[in-house]
N, C-alpha and C. Protein backbone atom coordinates (compact mmCIF):
# COMPACT_ATOMS: atom_id res chain seq x y z
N UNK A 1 20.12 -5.97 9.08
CA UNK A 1 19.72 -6.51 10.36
C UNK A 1 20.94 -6.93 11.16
N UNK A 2 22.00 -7.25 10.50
CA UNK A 2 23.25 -7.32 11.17
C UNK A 2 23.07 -8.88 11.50
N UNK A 3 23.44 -8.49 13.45
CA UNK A 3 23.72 -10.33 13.57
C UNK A 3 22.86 -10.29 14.66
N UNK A 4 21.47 -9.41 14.49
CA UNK A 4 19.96 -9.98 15.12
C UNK A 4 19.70 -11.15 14.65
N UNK A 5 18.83 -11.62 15.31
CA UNK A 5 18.41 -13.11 15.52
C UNK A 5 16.95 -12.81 15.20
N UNK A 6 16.20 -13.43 14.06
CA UNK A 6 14.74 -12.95 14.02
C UNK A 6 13.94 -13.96 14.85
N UNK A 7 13.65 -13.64 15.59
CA UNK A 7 12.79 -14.37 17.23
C UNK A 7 11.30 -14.96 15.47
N UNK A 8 10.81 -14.88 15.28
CA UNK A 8 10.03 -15.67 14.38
C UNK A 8 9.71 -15.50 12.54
N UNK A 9 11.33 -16.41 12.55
CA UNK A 9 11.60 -16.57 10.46
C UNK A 9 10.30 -17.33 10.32
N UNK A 10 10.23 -17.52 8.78
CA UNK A 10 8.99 -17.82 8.06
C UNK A 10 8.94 -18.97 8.32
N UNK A 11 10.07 -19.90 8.91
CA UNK A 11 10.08 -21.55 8.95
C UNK A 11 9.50 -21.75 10.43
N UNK A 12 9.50 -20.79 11.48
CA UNK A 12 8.87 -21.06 12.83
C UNK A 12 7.37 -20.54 12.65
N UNK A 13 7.02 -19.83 12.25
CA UNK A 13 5.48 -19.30 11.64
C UNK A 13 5.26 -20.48 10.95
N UNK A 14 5.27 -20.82 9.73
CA UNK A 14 4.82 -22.04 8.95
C UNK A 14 4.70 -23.46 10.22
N UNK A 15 5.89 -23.65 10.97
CA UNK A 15 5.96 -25.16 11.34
C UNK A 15 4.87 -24.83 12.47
N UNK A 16 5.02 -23.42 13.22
CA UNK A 16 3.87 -22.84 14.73
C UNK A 16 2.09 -23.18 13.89
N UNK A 17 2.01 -22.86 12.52
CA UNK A 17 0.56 -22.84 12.27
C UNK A 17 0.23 -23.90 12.32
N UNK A 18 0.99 -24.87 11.60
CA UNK A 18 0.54 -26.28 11.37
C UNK A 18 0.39 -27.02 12.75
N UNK A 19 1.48 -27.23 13.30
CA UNK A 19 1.22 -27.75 14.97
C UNK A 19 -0.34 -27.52 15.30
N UNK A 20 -0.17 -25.57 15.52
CA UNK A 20 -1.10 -25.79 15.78
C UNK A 20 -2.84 -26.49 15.86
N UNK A 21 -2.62 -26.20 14.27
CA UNK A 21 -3.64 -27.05 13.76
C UNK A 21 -4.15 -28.29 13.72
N UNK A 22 -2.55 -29.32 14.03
CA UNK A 22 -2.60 -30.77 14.16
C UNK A 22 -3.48 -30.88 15.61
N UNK A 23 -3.17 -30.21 16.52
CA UNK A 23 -3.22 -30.64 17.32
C UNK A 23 -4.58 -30.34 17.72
N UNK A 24 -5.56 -29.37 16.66
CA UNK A 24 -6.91 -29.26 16.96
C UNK A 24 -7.26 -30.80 15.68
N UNK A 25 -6.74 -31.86 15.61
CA UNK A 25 -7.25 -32.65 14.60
C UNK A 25 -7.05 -32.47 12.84
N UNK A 26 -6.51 -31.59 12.45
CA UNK A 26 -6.57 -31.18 11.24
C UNK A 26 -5.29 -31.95 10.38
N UNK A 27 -5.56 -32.31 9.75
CA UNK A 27 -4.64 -33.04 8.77
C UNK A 27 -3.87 -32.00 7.69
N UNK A 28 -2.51 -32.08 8.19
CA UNK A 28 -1.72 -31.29 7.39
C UNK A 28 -1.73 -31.92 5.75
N UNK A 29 -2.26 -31.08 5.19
CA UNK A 29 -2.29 -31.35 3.59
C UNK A 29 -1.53 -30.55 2.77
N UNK A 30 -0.70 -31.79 1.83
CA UNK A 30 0.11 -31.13 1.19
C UNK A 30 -0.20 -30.19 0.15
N UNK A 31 1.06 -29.19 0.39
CA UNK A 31 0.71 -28.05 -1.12
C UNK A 31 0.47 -28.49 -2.09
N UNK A 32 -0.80 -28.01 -3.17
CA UNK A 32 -0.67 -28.55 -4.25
C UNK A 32 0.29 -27.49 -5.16
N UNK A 33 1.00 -28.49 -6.38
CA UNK A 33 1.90 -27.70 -7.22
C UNK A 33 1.24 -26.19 -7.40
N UNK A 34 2.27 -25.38 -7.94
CA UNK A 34 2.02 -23.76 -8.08
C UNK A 34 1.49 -24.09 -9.50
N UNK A 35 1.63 -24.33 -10.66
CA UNK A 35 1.12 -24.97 -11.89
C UNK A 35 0.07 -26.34 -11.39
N UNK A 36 -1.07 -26.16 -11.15
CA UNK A 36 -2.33 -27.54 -11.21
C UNK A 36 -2.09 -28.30 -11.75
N UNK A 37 -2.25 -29.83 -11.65
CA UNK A 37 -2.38 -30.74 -12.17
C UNK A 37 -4.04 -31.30 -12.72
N UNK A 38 -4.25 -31.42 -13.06
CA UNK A 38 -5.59 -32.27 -13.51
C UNK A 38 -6.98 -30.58 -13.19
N UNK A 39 -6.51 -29.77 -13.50
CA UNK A 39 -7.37 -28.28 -13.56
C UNK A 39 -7.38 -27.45 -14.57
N UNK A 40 -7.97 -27.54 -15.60
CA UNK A 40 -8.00 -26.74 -17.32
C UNK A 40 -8.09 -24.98 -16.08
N UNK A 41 -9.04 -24.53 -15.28
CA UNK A 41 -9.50 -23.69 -14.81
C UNK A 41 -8.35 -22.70 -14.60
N UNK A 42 -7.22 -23.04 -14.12
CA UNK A 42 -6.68 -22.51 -13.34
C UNK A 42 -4.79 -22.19 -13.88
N UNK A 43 -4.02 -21.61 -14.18
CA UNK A 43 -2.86 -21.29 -14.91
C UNK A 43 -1.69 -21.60 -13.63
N UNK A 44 -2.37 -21.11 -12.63
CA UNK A 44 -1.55 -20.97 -11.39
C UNK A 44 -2.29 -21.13 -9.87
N UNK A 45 -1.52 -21.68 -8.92
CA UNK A 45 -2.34 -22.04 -7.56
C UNK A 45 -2.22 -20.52 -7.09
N UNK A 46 -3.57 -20.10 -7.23
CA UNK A 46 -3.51 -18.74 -6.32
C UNK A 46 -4.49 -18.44 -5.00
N UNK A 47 -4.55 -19.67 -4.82
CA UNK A 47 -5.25 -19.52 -3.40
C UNK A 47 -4.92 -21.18 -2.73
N UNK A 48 -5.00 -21.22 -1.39
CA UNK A 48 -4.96 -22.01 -0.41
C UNK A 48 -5.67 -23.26 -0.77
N UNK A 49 -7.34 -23.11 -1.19
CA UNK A 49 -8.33 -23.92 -1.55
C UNK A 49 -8.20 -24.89 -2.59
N UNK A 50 -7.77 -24.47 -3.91
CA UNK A 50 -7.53 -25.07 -4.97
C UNK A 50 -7.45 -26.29 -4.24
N UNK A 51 -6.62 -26.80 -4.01
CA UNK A 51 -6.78 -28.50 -4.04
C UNK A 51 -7.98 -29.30 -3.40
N UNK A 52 -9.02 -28.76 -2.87
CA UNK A 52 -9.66 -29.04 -2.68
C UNK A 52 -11.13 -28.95 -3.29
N UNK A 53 -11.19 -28.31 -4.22
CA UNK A 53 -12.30 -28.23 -5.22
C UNK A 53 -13.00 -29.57 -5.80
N UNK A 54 -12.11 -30.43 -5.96
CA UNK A 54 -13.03 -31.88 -6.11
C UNK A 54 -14.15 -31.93 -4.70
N UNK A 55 -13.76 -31.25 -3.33
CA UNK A 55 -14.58 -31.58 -2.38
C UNK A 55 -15.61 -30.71 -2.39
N UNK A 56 -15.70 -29.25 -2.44
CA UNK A 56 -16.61 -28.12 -2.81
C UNK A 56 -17.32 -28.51 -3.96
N UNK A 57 -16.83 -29.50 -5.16
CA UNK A 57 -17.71 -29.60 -6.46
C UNK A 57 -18.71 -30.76 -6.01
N UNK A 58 -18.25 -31.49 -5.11
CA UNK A 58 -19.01 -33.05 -5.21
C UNK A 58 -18.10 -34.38 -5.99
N UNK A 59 -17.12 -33.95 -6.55
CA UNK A 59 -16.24 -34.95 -7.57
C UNK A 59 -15.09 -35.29 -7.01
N UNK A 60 -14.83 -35.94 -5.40
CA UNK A 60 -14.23 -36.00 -5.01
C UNK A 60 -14.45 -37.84 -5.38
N UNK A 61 -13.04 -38.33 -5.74
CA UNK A 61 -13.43 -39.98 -5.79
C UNK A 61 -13.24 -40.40 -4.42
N UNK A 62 -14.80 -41.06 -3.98
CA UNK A 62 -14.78 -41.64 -2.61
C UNK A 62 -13.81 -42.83 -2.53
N UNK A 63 -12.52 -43.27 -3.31
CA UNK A 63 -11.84 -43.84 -2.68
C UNK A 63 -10.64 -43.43 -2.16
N UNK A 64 -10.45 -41.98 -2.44
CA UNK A 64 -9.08 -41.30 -1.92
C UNK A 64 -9.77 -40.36 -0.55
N UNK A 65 -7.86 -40.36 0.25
CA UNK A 65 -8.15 -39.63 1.50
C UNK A 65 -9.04 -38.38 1.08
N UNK A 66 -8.62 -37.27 0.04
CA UNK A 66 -9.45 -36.37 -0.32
C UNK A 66 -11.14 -36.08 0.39
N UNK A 67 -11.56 -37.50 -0.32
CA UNK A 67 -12.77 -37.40 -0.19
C UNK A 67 -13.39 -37.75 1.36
N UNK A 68 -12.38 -37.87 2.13
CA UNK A 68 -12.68 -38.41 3.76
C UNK A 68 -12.14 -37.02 4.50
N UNK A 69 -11.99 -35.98 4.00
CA UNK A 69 -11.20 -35.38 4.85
C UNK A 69 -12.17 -34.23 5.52
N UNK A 70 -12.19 -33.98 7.07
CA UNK A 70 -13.58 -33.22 7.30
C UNK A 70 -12.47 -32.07 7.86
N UNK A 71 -11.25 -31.65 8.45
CA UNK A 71 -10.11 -31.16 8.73
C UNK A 71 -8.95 -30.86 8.26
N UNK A 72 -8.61 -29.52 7.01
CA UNK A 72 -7.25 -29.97 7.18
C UNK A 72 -6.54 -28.76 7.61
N UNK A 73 -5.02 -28.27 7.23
CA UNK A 73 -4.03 -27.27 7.22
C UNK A 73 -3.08 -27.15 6.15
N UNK A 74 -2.73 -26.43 6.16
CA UNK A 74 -1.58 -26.71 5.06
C UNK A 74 -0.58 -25.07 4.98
N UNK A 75 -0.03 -25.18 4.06
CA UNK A 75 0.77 -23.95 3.61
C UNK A 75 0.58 -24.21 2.04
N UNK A 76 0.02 -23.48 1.00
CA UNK A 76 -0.02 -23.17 -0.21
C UNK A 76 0.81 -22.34 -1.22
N UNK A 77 1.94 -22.79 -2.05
CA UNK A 77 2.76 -21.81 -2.47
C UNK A 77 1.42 -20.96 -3.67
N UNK A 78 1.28 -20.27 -3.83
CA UNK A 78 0.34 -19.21 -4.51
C UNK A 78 1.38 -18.12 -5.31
N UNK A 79 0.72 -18.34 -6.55
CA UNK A 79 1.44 -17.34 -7.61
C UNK A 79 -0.43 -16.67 -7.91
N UNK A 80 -0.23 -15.13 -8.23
CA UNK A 80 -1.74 -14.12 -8.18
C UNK A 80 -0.39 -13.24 -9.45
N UNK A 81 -1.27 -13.44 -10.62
CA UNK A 81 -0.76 -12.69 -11.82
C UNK A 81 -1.53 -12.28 -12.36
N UNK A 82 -2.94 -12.05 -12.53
CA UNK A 82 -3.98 -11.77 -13.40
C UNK A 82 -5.30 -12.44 -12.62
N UNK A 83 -6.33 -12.25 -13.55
CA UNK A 83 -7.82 -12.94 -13.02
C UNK A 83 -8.24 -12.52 -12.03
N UNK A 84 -9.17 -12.95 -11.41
CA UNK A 84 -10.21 -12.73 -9.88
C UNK A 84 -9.07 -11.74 -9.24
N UNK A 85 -7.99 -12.62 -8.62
CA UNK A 85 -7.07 -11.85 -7.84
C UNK A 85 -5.86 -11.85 -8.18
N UNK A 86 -5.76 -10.78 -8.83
CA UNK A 86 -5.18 -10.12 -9.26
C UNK A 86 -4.52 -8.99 -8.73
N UNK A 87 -3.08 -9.66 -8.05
CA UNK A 87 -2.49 -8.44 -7.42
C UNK A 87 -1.33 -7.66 -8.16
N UNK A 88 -1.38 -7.45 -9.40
CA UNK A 88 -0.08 -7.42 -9.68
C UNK A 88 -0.87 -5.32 -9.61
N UNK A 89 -1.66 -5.01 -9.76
CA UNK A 89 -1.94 -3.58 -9.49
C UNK A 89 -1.21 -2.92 -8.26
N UNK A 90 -1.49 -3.84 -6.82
CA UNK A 90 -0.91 -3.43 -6.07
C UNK A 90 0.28 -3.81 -5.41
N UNK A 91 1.14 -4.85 -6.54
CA UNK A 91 2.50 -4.89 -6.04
C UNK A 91 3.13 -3.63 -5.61
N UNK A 92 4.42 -3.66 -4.84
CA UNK A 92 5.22 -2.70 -4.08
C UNK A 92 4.07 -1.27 -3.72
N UNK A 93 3.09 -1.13 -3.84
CA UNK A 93 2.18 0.02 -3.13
C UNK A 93 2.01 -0.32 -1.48
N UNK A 94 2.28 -1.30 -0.99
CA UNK A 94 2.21 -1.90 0.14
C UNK A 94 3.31 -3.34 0.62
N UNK A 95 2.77 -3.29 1.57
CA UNK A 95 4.09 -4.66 2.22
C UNK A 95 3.45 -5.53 1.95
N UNK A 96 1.93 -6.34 1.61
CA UNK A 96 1.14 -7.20 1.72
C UNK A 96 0.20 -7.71 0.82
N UNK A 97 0.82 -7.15 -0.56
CA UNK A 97 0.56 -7.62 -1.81
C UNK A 97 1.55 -7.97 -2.54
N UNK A 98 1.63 -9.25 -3.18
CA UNK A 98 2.64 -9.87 -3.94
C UNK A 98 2.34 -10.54 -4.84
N UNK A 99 3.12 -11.25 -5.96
CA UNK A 99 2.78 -11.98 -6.65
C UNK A 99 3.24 -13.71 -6.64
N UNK A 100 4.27 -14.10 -5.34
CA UNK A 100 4.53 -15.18 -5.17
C UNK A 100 4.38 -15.34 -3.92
N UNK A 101 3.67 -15.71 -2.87
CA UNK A 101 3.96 -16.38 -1.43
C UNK A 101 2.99 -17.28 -0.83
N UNK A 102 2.99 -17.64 0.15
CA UNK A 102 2.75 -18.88 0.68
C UNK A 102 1.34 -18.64 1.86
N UNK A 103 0.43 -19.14 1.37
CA UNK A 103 -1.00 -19.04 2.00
C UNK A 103 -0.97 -20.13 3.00
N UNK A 104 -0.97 -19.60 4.38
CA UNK A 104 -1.46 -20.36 5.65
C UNK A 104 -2.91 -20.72 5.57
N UNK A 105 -3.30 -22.00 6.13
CA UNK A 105 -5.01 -22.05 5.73
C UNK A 105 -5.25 -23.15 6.88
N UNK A 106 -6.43 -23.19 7.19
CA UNK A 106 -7.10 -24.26 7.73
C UNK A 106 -8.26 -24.38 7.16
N UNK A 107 -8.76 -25.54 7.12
CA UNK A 107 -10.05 -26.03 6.52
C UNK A 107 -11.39 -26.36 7.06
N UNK A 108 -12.88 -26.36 7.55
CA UNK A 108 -13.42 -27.24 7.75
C UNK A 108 -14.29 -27.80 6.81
N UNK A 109 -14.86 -28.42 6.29
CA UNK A 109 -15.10 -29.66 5.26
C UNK A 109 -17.13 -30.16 6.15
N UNK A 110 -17.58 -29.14 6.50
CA UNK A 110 -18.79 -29.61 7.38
C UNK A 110 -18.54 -29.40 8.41
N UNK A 111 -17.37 -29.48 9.46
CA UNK A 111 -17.37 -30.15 10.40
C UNK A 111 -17.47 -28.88 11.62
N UNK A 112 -16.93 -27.55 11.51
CA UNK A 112 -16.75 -26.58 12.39
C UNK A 112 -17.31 -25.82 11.33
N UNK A 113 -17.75 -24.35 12.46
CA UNK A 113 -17.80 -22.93 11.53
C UNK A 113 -17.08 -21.95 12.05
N UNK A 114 -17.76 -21.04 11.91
CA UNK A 114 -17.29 -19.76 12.19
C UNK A 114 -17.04 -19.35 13.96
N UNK A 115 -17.55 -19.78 15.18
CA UNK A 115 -17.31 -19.74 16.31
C UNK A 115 -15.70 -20.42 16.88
N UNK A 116 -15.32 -21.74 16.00
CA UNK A 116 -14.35 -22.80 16.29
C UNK A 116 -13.39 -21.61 15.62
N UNK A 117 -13.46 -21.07 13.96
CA UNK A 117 -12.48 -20.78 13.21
C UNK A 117 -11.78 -19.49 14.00
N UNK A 118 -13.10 -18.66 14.48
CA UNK A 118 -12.48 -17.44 14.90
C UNK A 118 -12.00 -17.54 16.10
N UNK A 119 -12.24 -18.31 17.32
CA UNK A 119 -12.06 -18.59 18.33
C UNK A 119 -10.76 -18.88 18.58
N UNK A 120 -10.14 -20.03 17.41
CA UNK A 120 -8.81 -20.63 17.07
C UNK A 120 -7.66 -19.59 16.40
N UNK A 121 -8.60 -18.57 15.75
CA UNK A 121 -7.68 -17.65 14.93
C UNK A 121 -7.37 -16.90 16.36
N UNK A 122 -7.99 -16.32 16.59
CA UNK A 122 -7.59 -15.49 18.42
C UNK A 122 -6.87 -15.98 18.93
N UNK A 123 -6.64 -17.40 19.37
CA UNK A 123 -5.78 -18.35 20.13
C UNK A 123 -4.35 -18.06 19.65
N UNK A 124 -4.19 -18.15 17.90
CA UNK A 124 -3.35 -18.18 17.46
C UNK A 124 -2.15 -16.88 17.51
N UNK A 125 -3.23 -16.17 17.19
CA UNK A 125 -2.59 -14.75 16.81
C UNK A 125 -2.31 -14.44 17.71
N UNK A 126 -2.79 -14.13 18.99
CA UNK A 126 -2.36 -13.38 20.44
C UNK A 126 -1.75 -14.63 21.26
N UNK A 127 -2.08 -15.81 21.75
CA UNK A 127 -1.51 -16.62 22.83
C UNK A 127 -0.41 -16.84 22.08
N UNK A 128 -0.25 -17.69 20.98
CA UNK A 128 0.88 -18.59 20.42
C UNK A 128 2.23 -17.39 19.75
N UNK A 129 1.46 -16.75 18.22
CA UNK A 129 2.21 -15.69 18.37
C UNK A 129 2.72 -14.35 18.97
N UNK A 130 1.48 -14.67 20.02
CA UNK A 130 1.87 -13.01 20.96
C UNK A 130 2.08 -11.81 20.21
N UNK A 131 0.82 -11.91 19.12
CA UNK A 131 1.11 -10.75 18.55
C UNK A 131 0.09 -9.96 19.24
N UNK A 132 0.14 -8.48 19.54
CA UNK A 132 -0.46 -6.86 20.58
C UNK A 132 -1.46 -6.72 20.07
N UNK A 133 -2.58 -7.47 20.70
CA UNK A 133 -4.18 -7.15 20.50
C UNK A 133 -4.89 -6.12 20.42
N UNK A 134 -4.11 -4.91 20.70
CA UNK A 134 -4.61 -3.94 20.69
C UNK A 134 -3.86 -3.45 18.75
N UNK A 135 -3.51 -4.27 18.12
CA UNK A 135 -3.24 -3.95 16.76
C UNK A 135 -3.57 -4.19 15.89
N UNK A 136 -4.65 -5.54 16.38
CA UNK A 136 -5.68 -6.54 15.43
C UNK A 136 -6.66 -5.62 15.21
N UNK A 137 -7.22 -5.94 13.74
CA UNK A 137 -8.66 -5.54 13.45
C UNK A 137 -8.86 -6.99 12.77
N UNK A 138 -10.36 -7.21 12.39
CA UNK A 138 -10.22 -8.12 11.78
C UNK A 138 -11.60 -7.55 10.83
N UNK A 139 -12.41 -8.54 9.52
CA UNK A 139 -13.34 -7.42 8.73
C UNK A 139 -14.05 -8.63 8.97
N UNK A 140 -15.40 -8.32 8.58
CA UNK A 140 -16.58 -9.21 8.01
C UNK A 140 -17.60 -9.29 6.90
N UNK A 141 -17.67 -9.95 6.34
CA UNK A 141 -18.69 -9.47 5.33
C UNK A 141 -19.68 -8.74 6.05
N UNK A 142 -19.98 -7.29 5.02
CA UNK A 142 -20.75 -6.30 5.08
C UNK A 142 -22.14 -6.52 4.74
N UNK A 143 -21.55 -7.28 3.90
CA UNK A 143 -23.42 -6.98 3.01
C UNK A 143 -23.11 -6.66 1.62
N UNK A 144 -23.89 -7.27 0.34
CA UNK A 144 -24.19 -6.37 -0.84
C UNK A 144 -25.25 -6.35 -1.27
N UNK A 145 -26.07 -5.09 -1.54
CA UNK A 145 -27.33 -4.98 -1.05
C UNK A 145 -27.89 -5.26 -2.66
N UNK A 146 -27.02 -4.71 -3.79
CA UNK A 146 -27.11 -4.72 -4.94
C UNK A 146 -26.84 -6.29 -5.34
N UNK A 147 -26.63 -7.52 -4.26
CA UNK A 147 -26.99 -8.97 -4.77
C UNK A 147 -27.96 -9.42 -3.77
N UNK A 148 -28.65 -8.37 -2.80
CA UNK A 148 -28.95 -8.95 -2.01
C UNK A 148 -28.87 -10.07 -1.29
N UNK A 149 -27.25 -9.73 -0.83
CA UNK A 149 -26.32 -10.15 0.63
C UNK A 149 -26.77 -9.68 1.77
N UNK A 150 -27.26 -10.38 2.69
CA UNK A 150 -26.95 -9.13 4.11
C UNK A 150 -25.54 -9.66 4.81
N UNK A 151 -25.39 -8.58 5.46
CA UNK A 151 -24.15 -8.71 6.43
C UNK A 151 -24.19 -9.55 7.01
N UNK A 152 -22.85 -10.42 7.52
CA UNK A 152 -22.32 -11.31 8.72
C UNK A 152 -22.61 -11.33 10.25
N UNK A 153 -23.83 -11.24 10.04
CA UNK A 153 -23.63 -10.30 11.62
C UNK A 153 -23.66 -11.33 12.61
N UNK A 154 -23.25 -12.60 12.32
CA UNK A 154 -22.66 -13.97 12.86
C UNK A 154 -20.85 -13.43 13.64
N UNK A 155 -20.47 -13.60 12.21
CA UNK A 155 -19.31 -13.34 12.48
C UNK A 155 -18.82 -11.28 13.14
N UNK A 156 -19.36 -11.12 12.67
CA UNK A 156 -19.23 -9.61 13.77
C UNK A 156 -19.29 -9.74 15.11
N UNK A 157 -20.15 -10.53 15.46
CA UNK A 157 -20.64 -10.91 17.20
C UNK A 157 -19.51 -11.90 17.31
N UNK A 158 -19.01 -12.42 16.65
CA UNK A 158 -17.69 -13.27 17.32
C UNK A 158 -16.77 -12.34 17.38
N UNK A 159 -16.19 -11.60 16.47
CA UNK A 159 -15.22 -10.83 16.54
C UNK A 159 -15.27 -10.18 17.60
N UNK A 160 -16.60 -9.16 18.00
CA UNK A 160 -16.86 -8.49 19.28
C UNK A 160 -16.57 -8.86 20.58
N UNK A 161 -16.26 -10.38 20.57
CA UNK A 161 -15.89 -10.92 21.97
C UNK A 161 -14.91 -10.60 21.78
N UNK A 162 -13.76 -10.36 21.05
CA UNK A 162 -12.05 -10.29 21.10
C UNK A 162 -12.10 -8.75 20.85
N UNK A 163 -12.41 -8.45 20.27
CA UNK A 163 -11.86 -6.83 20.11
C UNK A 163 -13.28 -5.58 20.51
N UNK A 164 -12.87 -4.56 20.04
CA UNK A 164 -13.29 -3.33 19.87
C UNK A 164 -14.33 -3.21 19.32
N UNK A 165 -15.67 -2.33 18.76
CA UNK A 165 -16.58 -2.28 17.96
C UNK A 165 -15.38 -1.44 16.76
N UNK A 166 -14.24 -0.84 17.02
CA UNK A 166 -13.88 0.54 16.14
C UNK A 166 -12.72 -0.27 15.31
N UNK A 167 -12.28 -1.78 15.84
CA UNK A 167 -11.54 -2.42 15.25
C UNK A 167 -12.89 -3.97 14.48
N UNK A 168 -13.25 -3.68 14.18
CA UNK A 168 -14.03 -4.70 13.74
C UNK A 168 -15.08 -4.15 12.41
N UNK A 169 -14.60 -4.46 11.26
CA UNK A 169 -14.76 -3.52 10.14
C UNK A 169 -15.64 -4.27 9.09
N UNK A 170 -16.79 -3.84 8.30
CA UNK A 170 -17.46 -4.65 7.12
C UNK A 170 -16.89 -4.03 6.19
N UNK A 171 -16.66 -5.27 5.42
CA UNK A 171 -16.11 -5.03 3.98
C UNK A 171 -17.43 -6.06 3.18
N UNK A 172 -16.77 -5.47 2.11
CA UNK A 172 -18.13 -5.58 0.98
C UNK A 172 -17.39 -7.32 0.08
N UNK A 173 -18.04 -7.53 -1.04
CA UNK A 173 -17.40 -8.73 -1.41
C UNK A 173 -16.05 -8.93 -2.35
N UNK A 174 -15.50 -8.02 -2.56
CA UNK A 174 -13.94 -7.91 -2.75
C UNK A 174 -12.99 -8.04 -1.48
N UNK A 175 -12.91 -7.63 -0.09
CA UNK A 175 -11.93 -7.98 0.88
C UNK A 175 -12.56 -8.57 1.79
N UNK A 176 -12.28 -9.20 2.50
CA UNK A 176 -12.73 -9.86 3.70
C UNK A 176 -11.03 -10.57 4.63
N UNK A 177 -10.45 -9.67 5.33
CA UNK A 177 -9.26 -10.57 5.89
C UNK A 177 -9.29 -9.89 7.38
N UNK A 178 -8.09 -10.54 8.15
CA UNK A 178 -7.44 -10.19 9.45
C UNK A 178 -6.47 -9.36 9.09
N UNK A 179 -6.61 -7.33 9.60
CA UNK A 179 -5.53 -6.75 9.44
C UNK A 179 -4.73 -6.89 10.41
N UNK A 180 -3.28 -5.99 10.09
CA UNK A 180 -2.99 -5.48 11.20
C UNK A 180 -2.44 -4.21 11.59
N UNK A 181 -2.79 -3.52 12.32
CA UNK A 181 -2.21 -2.24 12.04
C UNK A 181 -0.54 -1.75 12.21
């Protein structure tokens, strides 16, 4: 790269998400360790959520912030070596599978859904990072008919306000993310 200047390193992305997020109310919460503390379940933090599972279980002790928190954000260091997700199949086959990096997240806890999340993800991605809307797709749950799931068709109709019908894709219950092309 020589002596380019990268207009947005990983430390202006990380500090741009969180802002952002503060400033919709969300309480920046710290990473939990990459090794869990107090979790037999789990070998390694491989997702964003983990620290918050006392709140998803109900076993949150109502005297810690934890259990008050209806908002948060964070950055998650995430190690994926085996289990559920399990990327080590598609290490180096792509730019966007790994086995060590850092999960951007926001939370709501009751308090917002899916109109606030996607609404805010749009904000983010095109106003703040100015990333070319015409490169976004984003997916939704499809449906699995064999658990009898039906499709999102919540979140499809949000997506449809921002994009394309030809960029707006169902995926089944293995992927569900924001690409980009």
């Amino acid at each position: 790269m020589g002596s380019e200047e990268i207009e947005w390193p990983a430390n202006r992305v990380r500090d741009t998400f969180i802002k952002f997020f503060e400033d919709k109310q969300h309480v920046n919460w710290k990473s939990s360790p990459v090794v869990p503390h107090n979790d037999p379940t789990l070998l390694f933090a491989n997702a964003g959520m983990n620290q918050y599972k006392p709140i998803f279980l109900g076993t949150a002790d109502p005297n810690t912030q934890l259990s008050k928190l209806t908002r948060a954000c964070n950055t998650q260091k995430c190690i994926r070596a085996g289990g559920k997700h399990n990327d080590l199949d598609d290490v180096r086959k792509d730019t966007y599978h790994h086995t060590f990096f850092e999960m951007l997240g926001n939370c709501s806890f009751g308090d917002y859904f899916k109109a606030e999340a996607i609404s805010w993800a749009w904000k983010l991605l095109t106003k703040v990072y100015k990333l070319p809307e015409d490169r976004i797709y984003a997916t939704y749950f499809g449906g699995d008919e064999k658990s009898g799931l039906d499709p999102d068709t919540e979140a499809k109709a949000l997506w449809l306000k921002y994009l394309p019908k030809k960029r707006v894709l169902p995926f089944g219950c293995k992927c569900y993310v924001i690409c980009f092309e």
